[in-house]
Protein backbone atom coordinates (compact mmCIF):
# COMPACT_ATOMS: atom_id res chain seq x y z
CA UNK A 1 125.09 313.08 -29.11
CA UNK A 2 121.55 315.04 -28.20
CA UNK A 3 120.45 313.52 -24.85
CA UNK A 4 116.85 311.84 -25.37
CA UNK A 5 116.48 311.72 -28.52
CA UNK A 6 115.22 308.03 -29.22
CA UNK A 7 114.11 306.67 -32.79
CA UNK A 8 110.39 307.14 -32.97
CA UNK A 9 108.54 303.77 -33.73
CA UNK A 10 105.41 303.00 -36.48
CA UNK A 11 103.50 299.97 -36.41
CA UNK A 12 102.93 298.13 -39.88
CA UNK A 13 99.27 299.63 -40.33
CA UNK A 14 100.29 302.87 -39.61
CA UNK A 15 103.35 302.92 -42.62
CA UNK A 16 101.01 301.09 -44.32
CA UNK A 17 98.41 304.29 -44.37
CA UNK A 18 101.45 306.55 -45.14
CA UNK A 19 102.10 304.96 -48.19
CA UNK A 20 98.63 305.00 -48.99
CA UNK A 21 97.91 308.57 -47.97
CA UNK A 22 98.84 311.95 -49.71
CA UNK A 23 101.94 312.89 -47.62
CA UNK A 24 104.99 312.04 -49.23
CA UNK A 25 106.51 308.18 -49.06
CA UNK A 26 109.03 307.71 -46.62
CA UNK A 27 112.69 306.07 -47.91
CA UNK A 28 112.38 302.40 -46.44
CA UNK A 29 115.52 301.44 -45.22
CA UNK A 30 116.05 297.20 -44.94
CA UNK A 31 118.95 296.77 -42.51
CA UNK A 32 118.82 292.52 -42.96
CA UNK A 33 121.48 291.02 -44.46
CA UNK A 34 121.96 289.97 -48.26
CA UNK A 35 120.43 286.07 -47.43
CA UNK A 36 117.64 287.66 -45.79
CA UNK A 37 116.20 289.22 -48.70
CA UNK A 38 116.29 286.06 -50.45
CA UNK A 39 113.64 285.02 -48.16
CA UNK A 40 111.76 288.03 -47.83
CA UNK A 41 111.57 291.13 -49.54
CA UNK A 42 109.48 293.97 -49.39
CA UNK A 43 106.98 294.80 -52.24
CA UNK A 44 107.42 298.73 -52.05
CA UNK A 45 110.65 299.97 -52.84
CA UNK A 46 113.53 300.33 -50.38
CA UNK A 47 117.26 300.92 -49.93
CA UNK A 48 119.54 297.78 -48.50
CA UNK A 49 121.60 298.66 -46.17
CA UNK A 50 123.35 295.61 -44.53
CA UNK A 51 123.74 296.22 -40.65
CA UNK A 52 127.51 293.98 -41.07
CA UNK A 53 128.47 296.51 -43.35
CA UNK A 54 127.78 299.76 -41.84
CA UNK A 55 130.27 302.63 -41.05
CA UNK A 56 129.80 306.27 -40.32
CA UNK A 57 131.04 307.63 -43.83
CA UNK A 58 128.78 304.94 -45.83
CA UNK A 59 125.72 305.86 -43.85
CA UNK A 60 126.31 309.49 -44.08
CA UNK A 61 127.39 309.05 -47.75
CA UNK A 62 123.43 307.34 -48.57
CA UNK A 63 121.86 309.80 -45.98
CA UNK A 64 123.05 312.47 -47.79
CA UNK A 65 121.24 312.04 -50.55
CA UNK A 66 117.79 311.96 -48.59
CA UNK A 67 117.76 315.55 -47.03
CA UNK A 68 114.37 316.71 -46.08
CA UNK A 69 113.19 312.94 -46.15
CA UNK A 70 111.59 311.09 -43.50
CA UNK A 71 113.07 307.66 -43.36
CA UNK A 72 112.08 304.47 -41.74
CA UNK A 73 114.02 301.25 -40.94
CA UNK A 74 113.23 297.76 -41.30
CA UNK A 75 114.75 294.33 -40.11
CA UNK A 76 113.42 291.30 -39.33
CA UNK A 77 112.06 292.00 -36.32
CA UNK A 78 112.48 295.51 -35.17
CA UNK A 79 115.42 294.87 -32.98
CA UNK A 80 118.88 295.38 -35.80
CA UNK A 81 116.49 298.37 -36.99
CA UNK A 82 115.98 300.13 -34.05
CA UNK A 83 119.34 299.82 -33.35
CA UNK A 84 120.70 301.13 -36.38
CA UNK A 85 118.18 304.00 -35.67
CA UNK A 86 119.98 305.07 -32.41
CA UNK A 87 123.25 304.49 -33.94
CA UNK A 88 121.80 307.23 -36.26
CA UNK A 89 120.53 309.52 -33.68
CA UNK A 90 123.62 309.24 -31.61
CA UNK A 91 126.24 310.13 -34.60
CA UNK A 92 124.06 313.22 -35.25
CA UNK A 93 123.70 311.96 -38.86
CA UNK A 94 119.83 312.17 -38.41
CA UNK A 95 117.89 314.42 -36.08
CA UNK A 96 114.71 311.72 -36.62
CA UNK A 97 114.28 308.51 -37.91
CA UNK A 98 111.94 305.76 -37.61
CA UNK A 99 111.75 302.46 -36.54
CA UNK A 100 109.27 299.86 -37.96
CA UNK A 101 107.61 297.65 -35.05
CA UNK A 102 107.94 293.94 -35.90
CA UNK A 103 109.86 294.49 -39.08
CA UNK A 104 109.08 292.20 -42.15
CA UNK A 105 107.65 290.00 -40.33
CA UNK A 106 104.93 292.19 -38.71
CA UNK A 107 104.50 293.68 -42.21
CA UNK A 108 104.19 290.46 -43.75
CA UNK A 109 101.71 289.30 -40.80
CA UNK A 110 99.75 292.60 -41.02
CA UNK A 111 99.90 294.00 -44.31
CA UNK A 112 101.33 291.48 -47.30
CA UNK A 113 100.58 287.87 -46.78
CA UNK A 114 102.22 287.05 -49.44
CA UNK A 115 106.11 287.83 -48.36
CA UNK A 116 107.08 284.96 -46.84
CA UNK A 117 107.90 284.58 -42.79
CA UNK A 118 111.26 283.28 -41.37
């Protein structure tokens, strides 16, 4: 575990302009559980990711696949996601990761009306 490191945190406008600006789209990670997403999904694409079903050799397993990828996590409301980001940061399976402020809902509040709050 690397003392200090710390997930770093983005705001719904801010991944909002990444995806709409020329640097490469992060991988959106949704941490929420399977009867979340029936309420609310995201509109861009993302990877699921249950938080109940996480272990170190299925995270490092996906992760794997996204070398040289900046990635940012999603919940509900930022808490699960940040989480999971430290849980990341502190099993060395990322060196950085982010963490979306306010989760779906801030996204839905901010950015996309139309997904529906919770």
């Amino acid at each position: 575990m690397k003392l200090g490191s710390y997930p770093k945190t983005i705001n719904a406008y801010s991944l909002n302009d990444w995806f709409n600006s020329e640097k490469a789209d992060p991988v959106l990670i949704d941490v929420r559980e399977q009867s979340e997403l029936e309420i609310a999904r995201f509109s861009k694409e993302f990877l699921h990711i249950p938080i109940s079903k996480v272990t170190s050799e299925y995270v490092e397993e996906i992760f794997a696949g996204l070398l040289d990828r900046e990635i940012v996590v999603s919940c509900h409301a930022g808490i699960r996601s940040y989480n999971f980001c430290q849980w990341c940061l502190d099993n060395n399976i990322v060196s950085e990761i982010w963490n979306l402020e306010e989760g779906i809902d801030g996204w839905s509040r901010y950015i996309d009306p139309s997904i529906p709050r919770y």
